[in-house]
Structures are given as C-alpha cells and as structure tokens.
Protein backbone atom coordinates (compact mmCIF):
# COMPACT_ATOMS: atom_id res chain seq x y z
CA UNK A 1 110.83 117.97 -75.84
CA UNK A 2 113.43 116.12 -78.02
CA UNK A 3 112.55 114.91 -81.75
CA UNK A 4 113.25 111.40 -80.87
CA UNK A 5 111.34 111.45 -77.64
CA UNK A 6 107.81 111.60 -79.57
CA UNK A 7 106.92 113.39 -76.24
CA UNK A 8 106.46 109.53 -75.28
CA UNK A 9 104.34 109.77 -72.11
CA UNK A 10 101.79 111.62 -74.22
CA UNK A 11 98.50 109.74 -74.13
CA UNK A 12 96.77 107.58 -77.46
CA UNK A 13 94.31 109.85 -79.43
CA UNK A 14 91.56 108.69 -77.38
CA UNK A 15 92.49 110.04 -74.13
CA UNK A 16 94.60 112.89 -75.46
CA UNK A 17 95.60 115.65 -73.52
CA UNK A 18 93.41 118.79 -73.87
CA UNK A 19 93.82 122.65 -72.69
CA UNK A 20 90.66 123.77 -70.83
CA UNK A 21 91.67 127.56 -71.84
CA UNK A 22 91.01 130.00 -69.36
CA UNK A 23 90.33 133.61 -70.60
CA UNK A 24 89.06 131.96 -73.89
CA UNK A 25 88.34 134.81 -76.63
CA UNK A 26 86.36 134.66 -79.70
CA UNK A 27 87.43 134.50 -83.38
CA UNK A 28 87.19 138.17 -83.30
CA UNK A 29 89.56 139.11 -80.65
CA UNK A 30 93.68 138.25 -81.66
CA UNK A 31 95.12 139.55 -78.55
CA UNK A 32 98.54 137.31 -78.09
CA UNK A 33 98.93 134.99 -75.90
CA UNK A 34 101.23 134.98 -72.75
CA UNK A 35 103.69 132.28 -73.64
CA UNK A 36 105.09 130.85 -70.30
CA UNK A 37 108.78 128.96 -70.15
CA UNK A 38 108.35 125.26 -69.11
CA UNK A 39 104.94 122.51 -69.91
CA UNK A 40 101.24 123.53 -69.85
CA UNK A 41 98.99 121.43 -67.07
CA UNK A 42 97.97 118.38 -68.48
CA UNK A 43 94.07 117.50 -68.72
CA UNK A 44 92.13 114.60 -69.40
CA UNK A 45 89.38 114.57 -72.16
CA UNK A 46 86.50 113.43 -71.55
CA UNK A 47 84.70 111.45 -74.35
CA UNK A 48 81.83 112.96 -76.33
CA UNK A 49 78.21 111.12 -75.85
CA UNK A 50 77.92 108.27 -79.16
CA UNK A 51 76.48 110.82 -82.04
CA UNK A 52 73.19 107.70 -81.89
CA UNK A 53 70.02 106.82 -80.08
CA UNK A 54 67.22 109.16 -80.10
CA UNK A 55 63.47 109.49 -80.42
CA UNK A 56 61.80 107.43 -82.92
CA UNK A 57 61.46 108.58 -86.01
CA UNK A 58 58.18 111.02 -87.52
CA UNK A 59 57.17 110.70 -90.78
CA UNK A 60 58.52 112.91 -93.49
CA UNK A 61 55.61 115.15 -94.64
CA UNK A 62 54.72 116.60 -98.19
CA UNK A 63 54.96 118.89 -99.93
CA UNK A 64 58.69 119.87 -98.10
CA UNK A 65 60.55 120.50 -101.00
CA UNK A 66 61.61 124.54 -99.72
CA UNK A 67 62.27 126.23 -96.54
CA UNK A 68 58.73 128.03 -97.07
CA UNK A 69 57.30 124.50 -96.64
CA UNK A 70 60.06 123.35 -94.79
CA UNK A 71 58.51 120.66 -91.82
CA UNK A 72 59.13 121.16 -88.36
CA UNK A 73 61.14 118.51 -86.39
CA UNK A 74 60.79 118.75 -82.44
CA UNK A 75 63.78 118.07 -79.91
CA UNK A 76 63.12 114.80 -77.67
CA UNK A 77 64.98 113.79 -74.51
CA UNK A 78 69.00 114.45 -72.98
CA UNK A 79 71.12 115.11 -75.07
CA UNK A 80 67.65 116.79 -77.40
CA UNK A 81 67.84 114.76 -80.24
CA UNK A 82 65.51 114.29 -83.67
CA UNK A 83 64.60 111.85 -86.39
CA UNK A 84 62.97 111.23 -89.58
CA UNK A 85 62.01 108.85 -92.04
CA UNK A 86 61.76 110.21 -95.51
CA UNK A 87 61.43 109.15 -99.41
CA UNK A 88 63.12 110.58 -102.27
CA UNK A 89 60.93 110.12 -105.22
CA UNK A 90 61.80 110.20 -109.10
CA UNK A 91 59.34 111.39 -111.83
CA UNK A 92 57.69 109.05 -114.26
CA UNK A 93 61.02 109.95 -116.54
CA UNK A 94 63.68 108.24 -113.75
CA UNK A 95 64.70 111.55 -112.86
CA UNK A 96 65.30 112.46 -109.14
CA UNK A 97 63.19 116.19 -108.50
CA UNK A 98 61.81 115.58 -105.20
CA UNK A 99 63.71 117.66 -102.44
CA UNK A 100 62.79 117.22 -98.69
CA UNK A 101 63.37 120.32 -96.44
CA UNK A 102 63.32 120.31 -92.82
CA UNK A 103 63.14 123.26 -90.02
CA UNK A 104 65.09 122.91 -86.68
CA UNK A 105 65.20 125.87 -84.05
CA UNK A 106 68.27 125.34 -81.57
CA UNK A 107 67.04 125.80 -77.83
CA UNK A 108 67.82 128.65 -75.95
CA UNK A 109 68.62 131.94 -76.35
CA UNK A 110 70.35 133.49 -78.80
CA UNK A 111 73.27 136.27 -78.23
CA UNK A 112 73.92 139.06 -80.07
CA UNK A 113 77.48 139.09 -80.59
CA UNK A 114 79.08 143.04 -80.58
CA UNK A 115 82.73 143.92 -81.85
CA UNK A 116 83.24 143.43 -77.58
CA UNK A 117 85.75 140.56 -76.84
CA UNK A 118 83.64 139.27 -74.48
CA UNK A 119 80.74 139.21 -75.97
CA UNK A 120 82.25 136.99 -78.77
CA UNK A 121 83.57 134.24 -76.13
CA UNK A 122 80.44 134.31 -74.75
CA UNK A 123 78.80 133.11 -78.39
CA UNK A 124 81.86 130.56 -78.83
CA UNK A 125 81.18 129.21 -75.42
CA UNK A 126 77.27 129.03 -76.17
CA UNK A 127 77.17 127.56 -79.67
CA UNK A 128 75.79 124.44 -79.86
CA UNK A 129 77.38 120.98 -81.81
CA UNK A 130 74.96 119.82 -84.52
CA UNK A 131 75.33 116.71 -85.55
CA UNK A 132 73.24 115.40 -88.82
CA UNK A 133 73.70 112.05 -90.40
CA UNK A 134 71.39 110.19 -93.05
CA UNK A 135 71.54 106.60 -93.72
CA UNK A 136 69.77 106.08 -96.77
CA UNK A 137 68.74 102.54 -98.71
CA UNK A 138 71.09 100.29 -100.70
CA UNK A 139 71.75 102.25 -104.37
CA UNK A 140 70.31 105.80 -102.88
CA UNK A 141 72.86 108.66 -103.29
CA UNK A 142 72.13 111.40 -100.94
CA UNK A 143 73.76 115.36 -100.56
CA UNK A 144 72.61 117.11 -97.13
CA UNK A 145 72.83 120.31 -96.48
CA UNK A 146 72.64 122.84 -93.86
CA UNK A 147 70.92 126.15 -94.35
CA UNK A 148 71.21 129.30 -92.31
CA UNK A 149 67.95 131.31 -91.22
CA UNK A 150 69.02 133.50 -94.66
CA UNK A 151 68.41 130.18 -96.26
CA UNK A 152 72.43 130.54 -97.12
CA UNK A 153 74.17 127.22 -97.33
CA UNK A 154 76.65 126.20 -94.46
CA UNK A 155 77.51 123.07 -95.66
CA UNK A 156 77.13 120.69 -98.26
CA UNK A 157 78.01 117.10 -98.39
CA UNK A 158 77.34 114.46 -100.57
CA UNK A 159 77.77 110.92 -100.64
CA UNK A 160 77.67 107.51 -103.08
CA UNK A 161 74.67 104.95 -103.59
CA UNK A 162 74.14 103.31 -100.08
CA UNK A 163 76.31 105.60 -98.34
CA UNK A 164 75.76 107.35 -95.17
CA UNK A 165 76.24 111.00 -94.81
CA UNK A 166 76.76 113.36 -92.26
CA UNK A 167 77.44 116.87 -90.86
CA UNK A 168 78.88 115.73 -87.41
CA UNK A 169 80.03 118.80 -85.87
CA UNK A 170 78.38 122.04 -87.51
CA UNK A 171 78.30 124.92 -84.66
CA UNK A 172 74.74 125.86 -84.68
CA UNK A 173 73.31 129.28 -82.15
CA UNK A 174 71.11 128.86 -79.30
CA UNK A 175 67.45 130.24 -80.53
CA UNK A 176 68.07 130.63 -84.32
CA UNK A 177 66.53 128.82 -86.98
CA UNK A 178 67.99 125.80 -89.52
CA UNK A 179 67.20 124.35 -92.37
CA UNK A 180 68.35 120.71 -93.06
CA UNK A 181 67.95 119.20 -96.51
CA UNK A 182 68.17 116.12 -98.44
CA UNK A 183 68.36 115.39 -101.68
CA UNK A 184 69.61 113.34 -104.91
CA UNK A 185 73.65 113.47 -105.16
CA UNK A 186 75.46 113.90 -108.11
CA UNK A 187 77.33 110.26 -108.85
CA UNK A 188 80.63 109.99 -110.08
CA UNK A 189 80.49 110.38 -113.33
CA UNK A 190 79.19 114.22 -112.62
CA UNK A 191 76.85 116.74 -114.51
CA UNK A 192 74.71 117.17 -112.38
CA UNK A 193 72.76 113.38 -112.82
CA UNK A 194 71.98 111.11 -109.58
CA UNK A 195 71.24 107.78 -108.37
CA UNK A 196 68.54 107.65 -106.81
CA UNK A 197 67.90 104.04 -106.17
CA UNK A 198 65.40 101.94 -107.52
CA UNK A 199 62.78 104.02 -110.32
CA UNK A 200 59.94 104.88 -107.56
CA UNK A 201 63.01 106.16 -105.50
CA UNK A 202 64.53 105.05 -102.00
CA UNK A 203 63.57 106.12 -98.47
CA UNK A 204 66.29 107.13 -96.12
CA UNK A 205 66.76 107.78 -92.12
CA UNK A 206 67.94 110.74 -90.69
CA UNK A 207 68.98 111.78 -86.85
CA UNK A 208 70.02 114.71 -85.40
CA UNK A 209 71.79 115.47 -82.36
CA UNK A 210 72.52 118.73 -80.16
CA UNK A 211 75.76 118.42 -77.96
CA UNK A 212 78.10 120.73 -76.04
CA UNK A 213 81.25 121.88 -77.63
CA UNK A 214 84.82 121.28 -76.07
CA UNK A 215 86.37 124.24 -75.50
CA UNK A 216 89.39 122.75 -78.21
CA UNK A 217 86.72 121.53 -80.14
CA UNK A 218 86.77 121.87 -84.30
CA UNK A 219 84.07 123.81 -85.34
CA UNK A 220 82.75 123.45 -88.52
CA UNK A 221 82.57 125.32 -91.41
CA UNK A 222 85.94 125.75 -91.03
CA UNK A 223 87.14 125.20 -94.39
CA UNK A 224 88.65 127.80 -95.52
CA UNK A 225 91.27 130.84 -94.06
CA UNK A 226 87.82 132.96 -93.65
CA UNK A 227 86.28 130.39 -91.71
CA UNK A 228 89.42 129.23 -89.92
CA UNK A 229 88.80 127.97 -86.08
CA UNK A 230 91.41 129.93 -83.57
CA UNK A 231 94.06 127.87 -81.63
CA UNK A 232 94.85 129.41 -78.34
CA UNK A 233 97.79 128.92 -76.44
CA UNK A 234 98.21 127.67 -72.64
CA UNK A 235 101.38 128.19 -71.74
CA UNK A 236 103.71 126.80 -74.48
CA UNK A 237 101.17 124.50 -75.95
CA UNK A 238 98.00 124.90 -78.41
CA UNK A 239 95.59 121.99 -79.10
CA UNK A 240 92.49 121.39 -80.96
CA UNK A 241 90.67 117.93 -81.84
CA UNK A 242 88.49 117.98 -84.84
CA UNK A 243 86.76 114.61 -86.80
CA UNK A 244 87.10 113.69 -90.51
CA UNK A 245 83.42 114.17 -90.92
CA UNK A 246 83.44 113.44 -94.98
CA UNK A 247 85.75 112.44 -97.57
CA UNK A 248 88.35 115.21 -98.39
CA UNK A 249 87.76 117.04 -95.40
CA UNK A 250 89.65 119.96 -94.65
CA UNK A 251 89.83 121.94 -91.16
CA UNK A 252 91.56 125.34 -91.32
CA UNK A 253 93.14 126.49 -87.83
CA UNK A 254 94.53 129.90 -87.14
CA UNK A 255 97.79 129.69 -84.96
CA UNK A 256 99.14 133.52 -83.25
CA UNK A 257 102.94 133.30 -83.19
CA UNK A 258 103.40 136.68 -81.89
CA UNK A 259 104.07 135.52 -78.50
CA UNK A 260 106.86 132.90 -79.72
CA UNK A 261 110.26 133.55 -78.62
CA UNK A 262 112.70 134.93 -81.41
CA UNK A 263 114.97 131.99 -81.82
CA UNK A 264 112.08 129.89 -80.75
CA UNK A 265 110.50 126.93 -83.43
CA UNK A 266 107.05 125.34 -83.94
CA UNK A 267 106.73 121.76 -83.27
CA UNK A 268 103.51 120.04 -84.63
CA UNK A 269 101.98 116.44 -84.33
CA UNK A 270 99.18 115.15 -85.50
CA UNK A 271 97.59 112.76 -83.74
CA UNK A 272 95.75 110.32 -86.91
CA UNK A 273 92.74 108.05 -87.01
CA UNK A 274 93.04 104.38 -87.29
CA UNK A 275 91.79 104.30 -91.28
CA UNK A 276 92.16 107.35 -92.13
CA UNK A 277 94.80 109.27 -94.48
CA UNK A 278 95.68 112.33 -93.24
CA UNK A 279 97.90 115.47 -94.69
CA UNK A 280 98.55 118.54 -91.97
CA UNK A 281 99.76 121.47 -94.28
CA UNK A 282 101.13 124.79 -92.84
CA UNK A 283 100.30 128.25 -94.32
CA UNK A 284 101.37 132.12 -94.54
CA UNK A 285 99.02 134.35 -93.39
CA UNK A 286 97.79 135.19 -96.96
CA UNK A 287 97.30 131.43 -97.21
CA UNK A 288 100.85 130.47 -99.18
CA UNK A 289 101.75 127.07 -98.45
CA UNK A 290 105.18 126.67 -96.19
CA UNK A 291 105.05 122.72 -95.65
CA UNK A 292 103.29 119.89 -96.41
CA UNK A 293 103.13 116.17 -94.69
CA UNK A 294 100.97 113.15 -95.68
CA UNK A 295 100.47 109.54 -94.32
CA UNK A 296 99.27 106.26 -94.20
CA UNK A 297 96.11 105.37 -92.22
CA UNK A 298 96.07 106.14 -89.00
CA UNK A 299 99.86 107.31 -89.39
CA UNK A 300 100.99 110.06 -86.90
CA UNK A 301 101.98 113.45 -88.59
CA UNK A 302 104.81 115.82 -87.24
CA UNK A 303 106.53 118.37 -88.26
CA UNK A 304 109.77 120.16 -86.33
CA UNK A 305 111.57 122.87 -86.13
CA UNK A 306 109.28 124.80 -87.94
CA UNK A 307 111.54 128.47 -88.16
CA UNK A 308 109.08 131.20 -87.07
CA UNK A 309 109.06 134.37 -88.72
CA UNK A 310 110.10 137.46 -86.66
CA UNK A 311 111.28 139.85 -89.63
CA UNK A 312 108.44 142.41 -91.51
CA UNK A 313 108.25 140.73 -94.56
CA UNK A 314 108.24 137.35 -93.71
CA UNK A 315 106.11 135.00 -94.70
CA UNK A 316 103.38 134.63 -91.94
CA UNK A 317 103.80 138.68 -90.60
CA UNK A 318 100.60 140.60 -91.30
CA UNK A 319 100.83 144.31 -91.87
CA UNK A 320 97.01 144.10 -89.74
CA UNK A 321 95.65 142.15 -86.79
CA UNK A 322 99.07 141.10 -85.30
CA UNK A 323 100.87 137.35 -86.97
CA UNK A 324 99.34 134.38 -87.45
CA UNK A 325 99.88 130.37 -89.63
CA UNK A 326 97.14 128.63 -91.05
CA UNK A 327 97.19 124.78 -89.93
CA UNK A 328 95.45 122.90 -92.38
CA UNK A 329 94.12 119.35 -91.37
CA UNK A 330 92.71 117.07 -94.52
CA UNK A 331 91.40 113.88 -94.62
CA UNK A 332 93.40 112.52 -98.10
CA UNK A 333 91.42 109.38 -97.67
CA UNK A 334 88.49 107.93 -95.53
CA UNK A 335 86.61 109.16 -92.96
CA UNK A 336 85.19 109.26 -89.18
CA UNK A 337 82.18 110.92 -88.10
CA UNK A 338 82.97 109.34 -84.21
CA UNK A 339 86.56 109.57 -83.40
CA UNK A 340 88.89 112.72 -82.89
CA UNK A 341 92.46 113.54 -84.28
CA UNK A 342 94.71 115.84 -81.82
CA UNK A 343 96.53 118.19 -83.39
CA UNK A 344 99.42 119.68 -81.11
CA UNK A 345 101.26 122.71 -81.56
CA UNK A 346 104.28 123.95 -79.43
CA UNK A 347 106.92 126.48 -79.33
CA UNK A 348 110.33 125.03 -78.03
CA UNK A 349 114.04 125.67 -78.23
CA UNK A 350 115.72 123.85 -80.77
CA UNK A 351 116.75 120.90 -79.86
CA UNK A 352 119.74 121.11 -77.02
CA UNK A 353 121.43 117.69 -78.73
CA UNK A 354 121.78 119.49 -82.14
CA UNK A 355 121.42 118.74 -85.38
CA UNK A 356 117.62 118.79 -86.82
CA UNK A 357 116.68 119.92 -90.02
CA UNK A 358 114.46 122.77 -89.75
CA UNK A 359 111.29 123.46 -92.19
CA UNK A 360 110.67 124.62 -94.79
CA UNK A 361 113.85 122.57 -96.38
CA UNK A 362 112.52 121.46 -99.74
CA UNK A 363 114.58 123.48 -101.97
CA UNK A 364 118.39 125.61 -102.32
CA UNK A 365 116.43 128.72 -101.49
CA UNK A 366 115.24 127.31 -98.49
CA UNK A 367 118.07 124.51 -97.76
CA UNK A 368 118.67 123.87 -93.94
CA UNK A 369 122.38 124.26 -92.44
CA UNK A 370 124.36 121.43 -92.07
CA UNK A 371 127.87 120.94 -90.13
CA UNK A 372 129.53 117.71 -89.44
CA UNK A 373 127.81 114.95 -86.74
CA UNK A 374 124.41 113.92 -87.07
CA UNK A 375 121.25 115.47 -88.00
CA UNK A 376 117.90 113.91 -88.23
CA UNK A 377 114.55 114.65 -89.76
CA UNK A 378 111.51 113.30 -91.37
CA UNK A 379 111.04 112.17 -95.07
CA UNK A 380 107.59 111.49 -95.21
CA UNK A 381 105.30 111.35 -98.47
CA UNK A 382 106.72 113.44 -101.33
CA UNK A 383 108.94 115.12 -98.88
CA UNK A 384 112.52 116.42 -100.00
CA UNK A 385 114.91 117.68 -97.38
CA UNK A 386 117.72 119.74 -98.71
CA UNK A 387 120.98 120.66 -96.58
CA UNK A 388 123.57 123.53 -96.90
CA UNK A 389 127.13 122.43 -95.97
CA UNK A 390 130.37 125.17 -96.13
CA UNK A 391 133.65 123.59 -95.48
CA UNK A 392 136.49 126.37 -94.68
CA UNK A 393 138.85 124.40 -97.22
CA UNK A 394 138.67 121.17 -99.30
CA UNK A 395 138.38 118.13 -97.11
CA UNK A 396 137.05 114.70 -97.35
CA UNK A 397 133.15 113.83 -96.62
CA UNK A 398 132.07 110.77 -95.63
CA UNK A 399 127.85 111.08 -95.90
CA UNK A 400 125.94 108.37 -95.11
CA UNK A 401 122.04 108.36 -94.25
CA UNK A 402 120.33 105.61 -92.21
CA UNK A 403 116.23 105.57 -93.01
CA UNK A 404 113.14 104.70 -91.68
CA UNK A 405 110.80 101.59 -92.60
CA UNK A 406 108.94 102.44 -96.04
CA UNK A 407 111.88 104.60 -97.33
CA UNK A 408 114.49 103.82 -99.85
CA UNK A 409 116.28 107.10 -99.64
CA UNK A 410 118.16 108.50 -102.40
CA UNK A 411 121.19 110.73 -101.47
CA UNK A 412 122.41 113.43 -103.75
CA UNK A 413 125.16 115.92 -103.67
CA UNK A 414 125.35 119.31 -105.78
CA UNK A 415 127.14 122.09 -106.30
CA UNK A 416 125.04 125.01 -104.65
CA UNK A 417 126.63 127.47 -107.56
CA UNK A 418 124.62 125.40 -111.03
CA UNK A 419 123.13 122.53 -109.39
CA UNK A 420 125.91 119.95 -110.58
CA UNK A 421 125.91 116.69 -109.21
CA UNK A 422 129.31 115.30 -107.28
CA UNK A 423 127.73 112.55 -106.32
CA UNK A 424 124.86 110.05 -105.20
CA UNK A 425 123.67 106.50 -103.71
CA UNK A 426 119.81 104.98 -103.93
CA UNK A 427 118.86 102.75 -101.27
CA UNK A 428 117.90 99.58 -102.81
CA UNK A 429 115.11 99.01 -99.90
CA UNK A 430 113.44 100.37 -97.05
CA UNK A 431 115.68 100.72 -94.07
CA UNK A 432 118.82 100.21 -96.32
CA UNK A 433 121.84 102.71 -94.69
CA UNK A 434 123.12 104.70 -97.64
CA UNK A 435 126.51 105.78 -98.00
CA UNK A 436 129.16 108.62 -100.27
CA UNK A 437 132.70 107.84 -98.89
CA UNK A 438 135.93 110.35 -99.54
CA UNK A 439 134.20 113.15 -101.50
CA UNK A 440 136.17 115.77 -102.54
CA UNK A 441 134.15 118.50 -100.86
CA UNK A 442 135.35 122.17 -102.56
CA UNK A 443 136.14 125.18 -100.49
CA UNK A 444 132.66 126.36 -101.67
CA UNK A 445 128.78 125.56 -100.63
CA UNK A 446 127.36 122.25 -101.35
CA UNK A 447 124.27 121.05 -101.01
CA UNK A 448 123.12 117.40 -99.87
CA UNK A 449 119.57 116.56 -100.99
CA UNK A 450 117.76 113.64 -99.36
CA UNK A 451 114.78 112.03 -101.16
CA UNK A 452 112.94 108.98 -101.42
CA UNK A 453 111.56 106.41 -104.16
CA UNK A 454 108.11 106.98 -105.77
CA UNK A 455 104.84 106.58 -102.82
CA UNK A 456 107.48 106.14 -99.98
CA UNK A 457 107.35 107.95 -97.13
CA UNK A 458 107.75 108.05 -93.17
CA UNK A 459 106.14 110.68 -91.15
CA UNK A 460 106.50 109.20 -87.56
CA UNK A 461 110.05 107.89 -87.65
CA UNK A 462 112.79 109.94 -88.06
CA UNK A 463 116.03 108.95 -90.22
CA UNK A 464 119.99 110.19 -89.09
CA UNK A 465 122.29 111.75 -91.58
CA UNK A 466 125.55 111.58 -90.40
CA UNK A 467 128.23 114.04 -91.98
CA UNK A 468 132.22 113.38 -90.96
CA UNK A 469 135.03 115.22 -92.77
CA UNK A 470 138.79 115.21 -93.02
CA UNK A 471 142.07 116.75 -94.37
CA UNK A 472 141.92 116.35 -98.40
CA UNK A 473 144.60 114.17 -99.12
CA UNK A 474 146.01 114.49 -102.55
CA UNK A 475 144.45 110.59 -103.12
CA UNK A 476 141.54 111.20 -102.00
CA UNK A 477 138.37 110.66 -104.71
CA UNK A 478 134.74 109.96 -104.75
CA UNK A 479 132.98 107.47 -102.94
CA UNK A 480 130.91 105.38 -104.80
C-alpha cells in the first residue's frame, strides 16, 4: 500500500471488504494476533436484511409505566420481529408523566460466559442484534431506552419533536430479559421539560427487530474505553463496520499492536456515509488522545503512518493485559440507522517512495523529520502538520507546498530553539501552490509548520511539500 494509491481497487462502503475471523475470541481474551507479511484474503459482505416490515402492530396496554407492569411483546415471523402502537399522554397541567414500558425476552438460550476464552467467543458469536426504532407524530419528542434484566440502563437516546429514534444495533443475549421504554424527551432548551405534542399528547409507532451479528460487526454500547468493541487482526489487516445510529454517536474500538512489527506504522481509513460528518480519533491505552481527523459528509477519513509504540513508557504500552489504541468513530453531524461505515486498520512498512509525514505531527515536541525531496500528508479539519529539518551547514531552501481542494495552506518557518519566525506564505485559495524561495536556512534545526485557513480541511487528498536546498551564497536572502 502507497499513500497515494488509496488502496484503489478497494470496494465502495457498500460492498466493502470484510475479515470473516477465524479463531475469533471474546472481549475478554487479548491474546495477540499472528501478524502475517503480505494482504489478508479478501471477502465480500453480504448486506444486512432492511431494519423494516414486521407483524402488525398490538395495542399499547395500561398501566405500563415500570418494568413491574412492563407489557409483554411477542416475536412474529423470519427475521422475529415486534410492534406497537402507543400514546404518550400529558396531565390536565400540559405536563408529559406518562411512561410506557415494554418486556422483550430474546429467543434461545442463554450462555453463561466463564473467565474461559472460549466460552466468551461463544457469547460474542451468539448475541443477538436488536434493533429498536420509534416513529412518533408530528411535534412528539421521544427518548427510548433499553433496560437490562437489573432494570440498568444500556442505552439512552433521545430525539426532537417529529423525530424518529432508534437503537439499531444493541447486542442483546439469547434467553434473557429486556426492557424497552418510551418516553417524553427533554427539548433543546433543557431542564428536564418536553414536547410532547399536542395537550392530550401524541401516539407513536415502534418496531423491533432481532438479526444476526457480522462477525466485524459494531456492537453497541460501545461508547466508551470500558465498553470498547475488539478489532482482530487477519493477517495484516483489522476491520469493523459500525452505523451512526444517533446524533453524536461515538463507537470505541480496541486495536492490539503487540503483534506490529518494530519499525512497522498504522494506516487507517475510514470509510464515511453519504450525509454524514464523521471524526475517527486515535487513543493511548489510558484513553489520551494521539490524533484527531474530521470531515465533510460522506468524506473518507485516513490517517498514515501512524508511529507505533514499542518502548515501556510509551504512550499506548500497558503495564497489564499486553498493548492496545483506542479507535474512536463519531458521528460530528447526522445520522444513519441503515448504512455501514468501514473502518480499516493496517500495519505496513513505511512507504518504500519516501517522504510521508508520520502522526502524531501537530506540535515541536512531536514534529515529523524532514530532508530535502518531497513529502506528502493530509491537512484535514483543524489539522497542523509540523516538520523537523537539520541542514549540516547554512544553505539555501526553496519550500514550496502544493494543496488539496478546500485548503488555502499557510506555510510557516521557525526557529526550533524560541519559536521565531524566518519566514511564511498564505495561500490566497484552495489549491493555490505556495512558495518560500532562497531562505537562509542556519546550521541549526528549523521547523516548517503547515496549516490551513479557518473550517478548511482535506482528509482524502493528500498535498506535496517539496523541500530543495543549496550552497549559501553570500547573496542569498529570503524568499518572499
């Protein structure tokens, strides 16, 4: 894989390539992976069932308003599958206390999961895909939740007046108890008051839907390092697909790097949904953020050249349970309860051609080495990328920096010892080749910071920053 490539003959998010893992273990087990030289087997996916259809829909029965009175709902037909039609009612005062609580049991049996490795892949394999969405009247504001057999909450999500709200991929176990509730959402303006539609209240429909999980398959809760889905690796590659079930969604994944090569680097692309935002972060094992990218809608995500830790101490080395990143996926705006991201991770050589900045590069502490010849990267929103450049004795730079659409790139160079300035150009538009001729460079270490104007950004194209130096000639000045 080469950085301008885009690993081109890799297939559109909806017929992505996916691992069918063999050995699979369970969220308890962190044995490393085997990490083979040369490509993984390519797979096809095969499409989930529509999350629609069904039985038609029972009545909503009161009183419901607790899991002690919770009413029974009853799976129907292949895929099973459940509906209701239900009311939300206000007192005489406009206020929204009416609660409707409903009580699902997954078919099958359930397995008791032991400390054994086995045993645990055995309950991954088995858990079931729960999928919950309510569509409720024109100015109804709805929250649903699911509750555990505990009556703990698993998730909570809430929506706006009119808006439909779901849980579209909650992993649920064969022969346990849930609780499913609806109620009145908080609106915008907060503390704690609702909109509950007209003053009688609003009625709402809700379906539910039992699937089978993909083995790469997001599993939610997983929104948080606690809760974080695992990522195994076949061969050098590690994929997962997950939806943007809800605004601000977030989807931790837990990524070994044990097995990675010393000298090795973590390439990662995201695979986005047409109208959606995306932002795919990448955290320490204690949860410290490393890197962050964010796009457009429907904008593809990478980051490369990720350097992997192999040092105690490091970020990303735990003392416990071998090493591990978080990869954090987050929808930064809209949503899509139908249609998957990919997110693919893989550990690669740098790049034979040379020159790519490697990550984290945002800062002097962390600036990327530079020589002369061309090195590209990717600015994308809020991104800086900051270079470290030596010259043996004072020569001549010529710097010039050729973006992508969507960024006017601003070119600064410093002094690494105080920070001062020698030198800059701002791109006066998108595209717009900047340019620093005859720079006095010192015998000393300078650093060339690359930047971008205010909500620009390019996560899917790369730009090339071209470095060429000379013999100082006593003439020689600054560029403009």
């Amino acid at each position: 894989m080469t950085p301008s490539d885009g690993q081109g003959d890799r297939p559109s998010v909806a017929a992505a390539a996916l691992a069918l893992l063999v050995g699979l273990a369970g969220p308890s087990c962190h044995r490393a992976p085997h990490l083979m030289r040369g490509d993984a087997a390519a797979v096809v996916v095969v499409q989930r069932p529509r999350d629609a259809g069904g039985p038609p829909p029972v009545a909503e029965r009161e009183p419901n308003n607790t899991p002690a009175q919770a009413q029974p709902l009853t799976w129907a037909g292949t895929p099973p599958a459940t509906a209701v039609k239900g009311t939300i009612d206000r007192t005489g005062a406009g206020r929204v206390a009416d609660v409707d609580v409903f009580k699902i049991v997954v078919p099958g049996q359930h397995t008791v999961v032991s400390s054994d490795a086995g045993h645990a892949a055995d309950a991954l394999i088995e858990a079931k895909r729960l999928s919950v969405v309510i569509n409720p009247e024109a100015g109804l504001a709805l929250a649903v939740e699911l509750l555990d057999d505990t009556e703990r909450v698993v998730k909570t999500v809430a929506g706006g007046p009119g808006e439909m709200v779901g849980l579209p991929n909650m992993a649920v176990s064969p022969g346990c108890t849930y609780y499913v509730r609806a109620k009145g959402a908080p609106t915008s303006k907060g503390r704690g008051s609702v909109d509950a539609g007209a003053l009688g209240g609003g009625s709402y429909h809700m379906a539910l839907l039992l699937l089978d999980f993909e083995f790469a398959d997001e599993r939610e809760p997983n929104d948080r390092p606690e809760s974080a889905g695992e990522m195994f690796w076949q061969g050098r590659s590690a994929l997962v697909a997950g939806l943007f079930g809800w605004h601000r969604d977030e989807d931790w994944y837990r990524l070994p790097i044990d097995a990675i090569e010393p000298g090795w680097v973590l390439n990662l692309d995201l695979e986005g949904v047409e109208g959606v935002a995306a932002g795919l972060a990448v955290n320490d094992s204690a949860g410290r953020k490393i890197v962050v990218v964010r796009g457009r809608k429907g904008e593809r995500l990478t980051l490369h050249n990720l350097v992997l830790p192999h040092v105690a101490g490091d970020a990303g080395v735990s003392a416990v349970g071998g090493r591990w990143w978080y990869l954090v996926v987050r929808a930064e705006g809209g949503l899509d309860r139908e249609r998957r991201y990919v997110l693919h991770a893989e550990a690669a050589l740098p790049d034979a051609r040379g020159g790519f900045e490697t990550e984290p590069n945002d800062d002097a502490d962390h600036a990327s080495s530079l020589a002369d010849g061309t090195t590209t990267g990717y600015l994308p929103v809020g991104d800086v990328d900051v270079f470290r450049y030596l010259a043996g004795e004072p020569r001549a730079l010529d710097i010039d920096v050729s973006p992508p659409s969507r960024v006017r790139v601003r070119l600064e160079v410093l002094r690494a010892r105080g920070g001062q300035v020698l030198a800059e150009a701002v791109a006066a538009k998108g595209r717009n080749t900047v340019s620093i001729v005859g720079l006095s460079c010192p015998a000393e270490p300078i650093l060339i910071r690359l930047s971008q104007g205010k909500h620009d950004g390019n996560a899917s194209e790369p730009y090339a920053l071209r470095v060429t130096s000379r013999p100082l000639h006593s003439d020689a000045g600054k560029g403009e």
